[in-house]
Protein backbone atom coordinates (compact mmCIF):
# COMPACT_ATOMS: atom_id res chain seq x y z
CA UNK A 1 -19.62 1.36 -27.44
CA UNK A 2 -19.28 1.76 -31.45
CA UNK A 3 -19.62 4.76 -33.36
CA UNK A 4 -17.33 6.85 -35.77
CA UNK A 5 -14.79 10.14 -34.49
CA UNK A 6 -12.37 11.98 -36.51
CA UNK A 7 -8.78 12.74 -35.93
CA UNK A 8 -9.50 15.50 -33.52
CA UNK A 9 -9.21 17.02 -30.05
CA UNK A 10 -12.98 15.65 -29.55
CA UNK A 11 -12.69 12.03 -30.80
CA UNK A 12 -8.99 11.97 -28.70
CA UNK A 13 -11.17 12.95 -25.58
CA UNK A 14 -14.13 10.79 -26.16
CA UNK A 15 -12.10 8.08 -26.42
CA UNK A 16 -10.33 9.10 -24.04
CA UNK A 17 -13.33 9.42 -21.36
CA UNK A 18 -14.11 5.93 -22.53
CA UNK A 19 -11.53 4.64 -21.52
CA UNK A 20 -11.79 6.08 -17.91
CA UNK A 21 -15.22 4.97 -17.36
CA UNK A 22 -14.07 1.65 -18.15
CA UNK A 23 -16.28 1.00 -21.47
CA UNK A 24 -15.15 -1.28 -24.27
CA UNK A 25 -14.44 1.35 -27.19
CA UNK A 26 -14.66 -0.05 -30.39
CA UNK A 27 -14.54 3.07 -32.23
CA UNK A 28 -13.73 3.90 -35.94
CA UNK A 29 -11.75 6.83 -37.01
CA UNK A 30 -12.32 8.51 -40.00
CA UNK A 31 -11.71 11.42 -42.41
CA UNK A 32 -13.84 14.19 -40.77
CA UNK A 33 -14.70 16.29 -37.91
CA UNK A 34 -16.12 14.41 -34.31
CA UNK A 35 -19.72 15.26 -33.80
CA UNK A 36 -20.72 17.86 -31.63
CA UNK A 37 -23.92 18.57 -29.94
CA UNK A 38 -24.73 22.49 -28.22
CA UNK A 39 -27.54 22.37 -25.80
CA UNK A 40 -29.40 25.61 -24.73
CA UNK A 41 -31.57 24.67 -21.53
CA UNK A 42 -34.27 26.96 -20.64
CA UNK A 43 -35.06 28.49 -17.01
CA UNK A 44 -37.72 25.79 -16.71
CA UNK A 45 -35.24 22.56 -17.62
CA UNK A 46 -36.33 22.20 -21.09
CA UNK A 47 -33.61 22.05 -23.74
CA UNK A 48 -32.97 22.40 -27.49
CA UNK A 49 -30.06 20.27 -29.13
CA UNK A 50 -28.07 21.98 -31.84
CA UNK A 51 -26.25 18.86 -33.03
CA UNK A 52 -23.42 18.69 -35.66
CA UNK A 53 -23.60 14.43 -36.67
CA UNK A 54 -20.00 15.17 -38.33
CA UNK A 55 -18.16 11.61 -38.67
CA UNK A 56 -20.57 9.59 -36.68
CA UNK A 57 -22.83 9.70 -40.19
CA UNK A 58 -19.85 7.90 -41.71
CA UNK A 59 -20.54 5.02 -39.65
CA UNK A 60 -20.80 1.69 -41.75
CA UNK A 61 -21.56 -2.42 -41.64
CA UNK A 62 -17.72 -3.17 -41.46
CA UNK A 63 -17.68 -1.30 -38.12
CA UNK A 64 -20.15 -3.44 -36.53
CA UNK A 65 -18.22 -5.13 -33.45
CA UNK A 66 -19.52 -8.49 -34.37
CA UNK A 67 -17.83 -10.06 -31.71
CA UNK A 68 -18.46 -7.77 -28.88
CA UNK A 69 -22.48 -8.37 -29.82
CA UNK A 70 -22.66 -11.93 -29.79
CA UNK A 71 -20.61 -12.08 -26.03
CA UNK A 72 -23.47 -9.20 -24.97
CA UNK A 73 -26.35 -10.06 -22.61
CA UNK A 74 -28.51 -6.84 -24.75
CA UNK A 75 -27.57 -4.47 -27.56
CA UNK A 76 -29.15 -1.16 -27.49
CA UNK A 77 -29.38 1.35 -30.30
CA UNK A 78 -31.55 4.27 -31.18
CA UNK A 79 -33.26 5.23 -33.74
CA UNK A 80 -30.77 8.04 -34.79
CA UNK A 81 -28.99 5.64 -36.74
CA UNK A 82 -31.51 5.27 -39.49
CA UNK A 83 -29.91 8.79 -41.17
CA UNK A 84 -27.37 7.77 -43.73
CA UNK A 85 -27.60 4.62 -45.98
CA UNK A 86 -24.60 3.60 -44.49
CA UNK A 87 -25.83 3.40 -41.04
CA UNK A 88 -28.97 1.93 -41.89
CA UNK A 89 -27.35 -0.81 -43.32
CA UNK A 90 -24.74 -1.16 -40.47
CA UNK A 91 -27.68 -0.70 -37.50
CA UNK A 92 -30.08 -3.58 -39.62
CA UNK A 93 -27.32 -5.52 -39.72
CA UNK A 94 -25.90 -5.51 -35.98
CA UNK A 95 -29.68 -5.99 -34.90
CA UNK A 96 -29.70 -9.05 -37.30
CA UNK A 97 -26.25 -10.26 -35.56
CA UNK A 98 -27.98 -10.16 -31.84
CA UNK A 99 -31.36 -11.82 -33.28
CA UNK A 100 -29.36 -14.74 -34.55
CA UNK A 101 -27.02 -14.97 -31.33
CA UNK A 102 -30.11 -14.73 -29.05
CA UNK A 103 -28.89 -11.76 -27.64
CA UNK A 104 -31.98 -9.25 -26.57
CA UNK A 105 -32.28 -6.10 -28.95
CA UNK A 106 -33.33 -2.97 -27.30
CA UNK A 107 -34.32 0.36 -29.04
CA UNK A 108 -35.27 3.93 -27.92
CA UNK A 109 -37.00 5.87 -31.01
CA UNK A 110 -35.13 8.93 -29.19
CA UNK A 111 -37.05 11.69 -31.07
CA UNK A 112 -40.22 12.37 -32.90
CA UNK A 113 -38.60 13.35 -36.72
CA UNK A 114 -36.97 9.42 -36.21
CA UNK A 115 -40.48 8.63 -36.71
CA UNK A 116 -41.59 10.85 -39.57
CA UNK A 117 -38.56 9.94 -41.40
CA UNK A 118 -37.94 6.03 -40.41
CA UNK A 119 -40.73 4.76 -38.66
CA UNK A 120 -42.07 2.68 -41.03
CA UNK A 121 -38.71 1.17 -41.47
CA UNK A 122 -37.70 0.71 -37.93
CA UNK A 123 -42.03 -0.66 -37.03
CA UNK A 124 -40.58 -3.48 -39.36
CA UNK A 125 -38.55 -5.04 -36.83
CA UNK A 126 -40.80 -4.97 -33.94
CA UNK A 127 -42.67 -8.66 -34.64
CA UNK A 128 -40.10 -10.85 -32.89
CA UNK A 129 -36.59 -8.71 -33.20
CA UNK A 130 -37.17 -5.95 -30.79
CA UNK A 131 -37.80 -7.24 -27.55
CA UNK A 132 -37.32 -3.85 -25.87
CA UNK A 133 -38.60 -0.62 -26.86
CA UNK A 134 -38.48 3.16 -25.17
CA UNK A 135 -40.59 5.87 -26.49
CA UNK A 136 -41.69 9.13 -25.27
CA UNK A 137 -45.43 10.11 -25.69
CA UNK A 138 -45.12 12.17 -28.65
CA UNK A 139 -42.95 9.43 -30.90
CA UNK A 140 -45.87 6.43 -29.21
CA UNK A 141 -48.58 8.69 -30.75
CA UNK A 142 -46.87 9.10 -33.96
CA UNK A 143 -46.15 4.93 -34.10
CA UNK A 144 -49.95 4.04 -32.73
CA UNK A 145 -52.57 6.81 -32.69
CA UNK A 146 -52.49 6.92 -28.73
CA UNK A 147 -50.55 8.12 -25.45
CA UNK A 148 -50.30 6.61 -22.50
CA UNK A 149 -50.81 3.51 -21.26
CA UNK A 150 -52.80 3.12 -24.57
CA UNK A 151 -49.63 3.10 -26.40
CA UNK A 152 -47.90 0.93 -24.16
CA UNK A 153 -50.45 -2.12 -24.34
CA UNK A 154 -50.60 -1.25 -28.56
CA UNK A 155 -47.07 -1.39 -28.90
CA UNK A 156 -46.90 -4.33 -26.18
CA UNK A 157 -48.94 -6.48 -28.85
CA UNK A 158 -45.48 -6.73 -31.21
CA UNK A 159 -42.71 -6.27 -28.68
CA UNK A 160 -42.19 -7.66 -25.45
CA UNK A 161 -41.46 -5.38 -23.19
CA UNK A 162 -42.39 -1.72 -24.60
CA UNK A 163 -41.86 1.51 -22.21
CA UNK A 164 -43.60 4.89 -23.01
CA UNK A 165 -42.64 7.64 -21.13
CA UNK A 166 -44.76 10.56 -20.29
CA UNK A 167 -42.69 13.11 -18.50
CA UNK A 168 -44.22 14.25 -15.42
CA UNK A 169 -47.42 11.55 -15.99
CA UNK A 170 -44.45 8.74 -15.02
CA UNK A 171 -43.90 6.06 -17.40
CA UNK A 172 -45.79 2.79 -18.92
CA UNK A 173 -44.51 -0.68 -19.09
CA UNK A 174 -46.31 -3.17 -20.94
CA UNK A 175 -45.34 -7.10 -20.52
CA UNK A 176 -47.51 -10.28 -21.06
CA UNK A 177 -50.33 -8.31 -21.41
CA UNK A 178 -50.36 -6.12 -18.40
CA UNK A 179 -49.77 -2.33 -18.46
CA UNK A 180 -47.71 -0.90 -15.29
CA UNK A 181 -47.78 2.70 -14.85
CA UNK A 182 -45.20 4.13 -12.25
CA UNK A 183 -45.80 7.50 -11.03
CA UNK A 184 -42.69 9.97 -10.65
CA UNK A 185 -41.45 11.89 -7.47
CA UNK A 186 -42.75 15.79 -8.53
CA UNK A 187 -39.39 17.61 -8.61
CA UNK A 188 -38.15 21.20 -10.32
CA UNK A 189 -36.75 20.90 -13.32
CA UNK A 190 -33.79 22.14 -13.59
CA UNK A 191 -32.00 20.21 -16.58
CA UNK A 192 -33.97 18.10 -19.00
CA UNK A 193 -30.89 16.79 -21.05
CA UNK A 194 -30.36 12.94 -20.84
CA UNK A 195 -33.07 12.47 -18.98
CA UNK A 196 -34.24 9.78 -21.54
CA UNK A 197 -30.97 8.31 -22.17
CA UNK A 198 -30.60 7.97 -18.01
CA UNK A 199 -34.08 6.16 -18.00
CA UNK A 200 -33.05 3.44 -20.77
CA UNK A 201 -29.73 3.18 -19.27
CA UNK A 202 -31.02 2.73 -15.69
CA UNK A 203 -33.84 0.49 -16.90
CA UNK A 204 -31.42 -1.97 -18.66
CA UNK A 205 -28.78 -1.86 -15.76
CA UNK A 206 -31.95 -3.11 -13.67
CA UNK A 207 -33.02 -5.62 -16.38
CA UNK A 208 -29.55 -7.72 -17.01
């Protein structure tokens, strides 16, 4: 896991909880306060993010664990990273290292005003670099024009495999052509935050 913390009591215990879940860090500390994120959930398990980006927007290219990306089997990213030009250039630049090393690239937009303000910059590397893509229904509509399954055989056209997710509708895959749509158990809500971040996590766990 790569990112940037600051010398403080929340970069010490990310690292920290890293380290006890037994991931690789290979973070950078810099001038700066950790980022924080506040999240208000709502009675029905919907949930607004109050993020402060703090030192993580100080990420750059020298960072990048070169290394760690050409041993990996995937290297995942989100489209977050497109904020500073410092990231952009470090995030392009990783994405390059795995295309060359033949290691899988795998993106999740992660929220609609990624695609307002990148999406014509991050649509570049779909032909042939991106071989795994999440959206949600709302960022797949902003990318395409459509929802659904749609959206998933559109976006399937330039990438691989290409996931759209559409909450309690269940979720699209499109590969080699084919849509799949799998349904979702109805449950009550009762937090939404993650959920997307558990899905691409439990997706790729499944896929290497």
């Amino acid at each position: 896991y790569s990112s940037a913390i600051g010398e403080d009591i929340y970069g010490r215990s990310f690292s920290e909880r890293l380290e006890i879940l037994g991931i690789q860090n290979s973070m950078a500390v810099v001038s700066g306060d950790t980022g924080t994120c506040l999240v208000v959930v709502t009675p029905d398990g919907d949930r607004t993010m109050n993020t402060h980006l703090g030192a993580c927007r100080s990420y750059k290219k020298e960072f990048v664990p070169v290394e760690q990306i050409k041993k990996s089997k995937m290297f995942f990213t989100t489209g977050y990273v497109w904020d500073t030009p410092d990231q952009i250039d470090a995030v392009e630049f990783a994405i390059r290292t795995a295309k060359q090393n033949n290691v899988r690239v795998a993106l999740d937009i992660a929220d609609p005003f990624v695609v307002s303000r990148s999406g014509d910059r991050i649509k570049s590397f779909f032909d042939g670099t991106v071989s795994l893509f999440f959206a949600n229904a709302d960022e797949a509509d902003m990318l395409v024009g459509c929802r659904g399954a749609d959206a998933a055989k559109k976006l399937g056209e330039k990438i691989e495999l290409a996931v759209v997710k559409d909450g309690p509708g269940g979720a699209y895959i499109a590969h080699a052509g084919k849509v799949i749509h799998i349904p979702t158990n109805k449950v009550a809500a009762v937090d939404t935050t993650g959920a997307g971040d558990m899905f691409a996590g439990g997706f790729m766990y499944g896929l290497t």
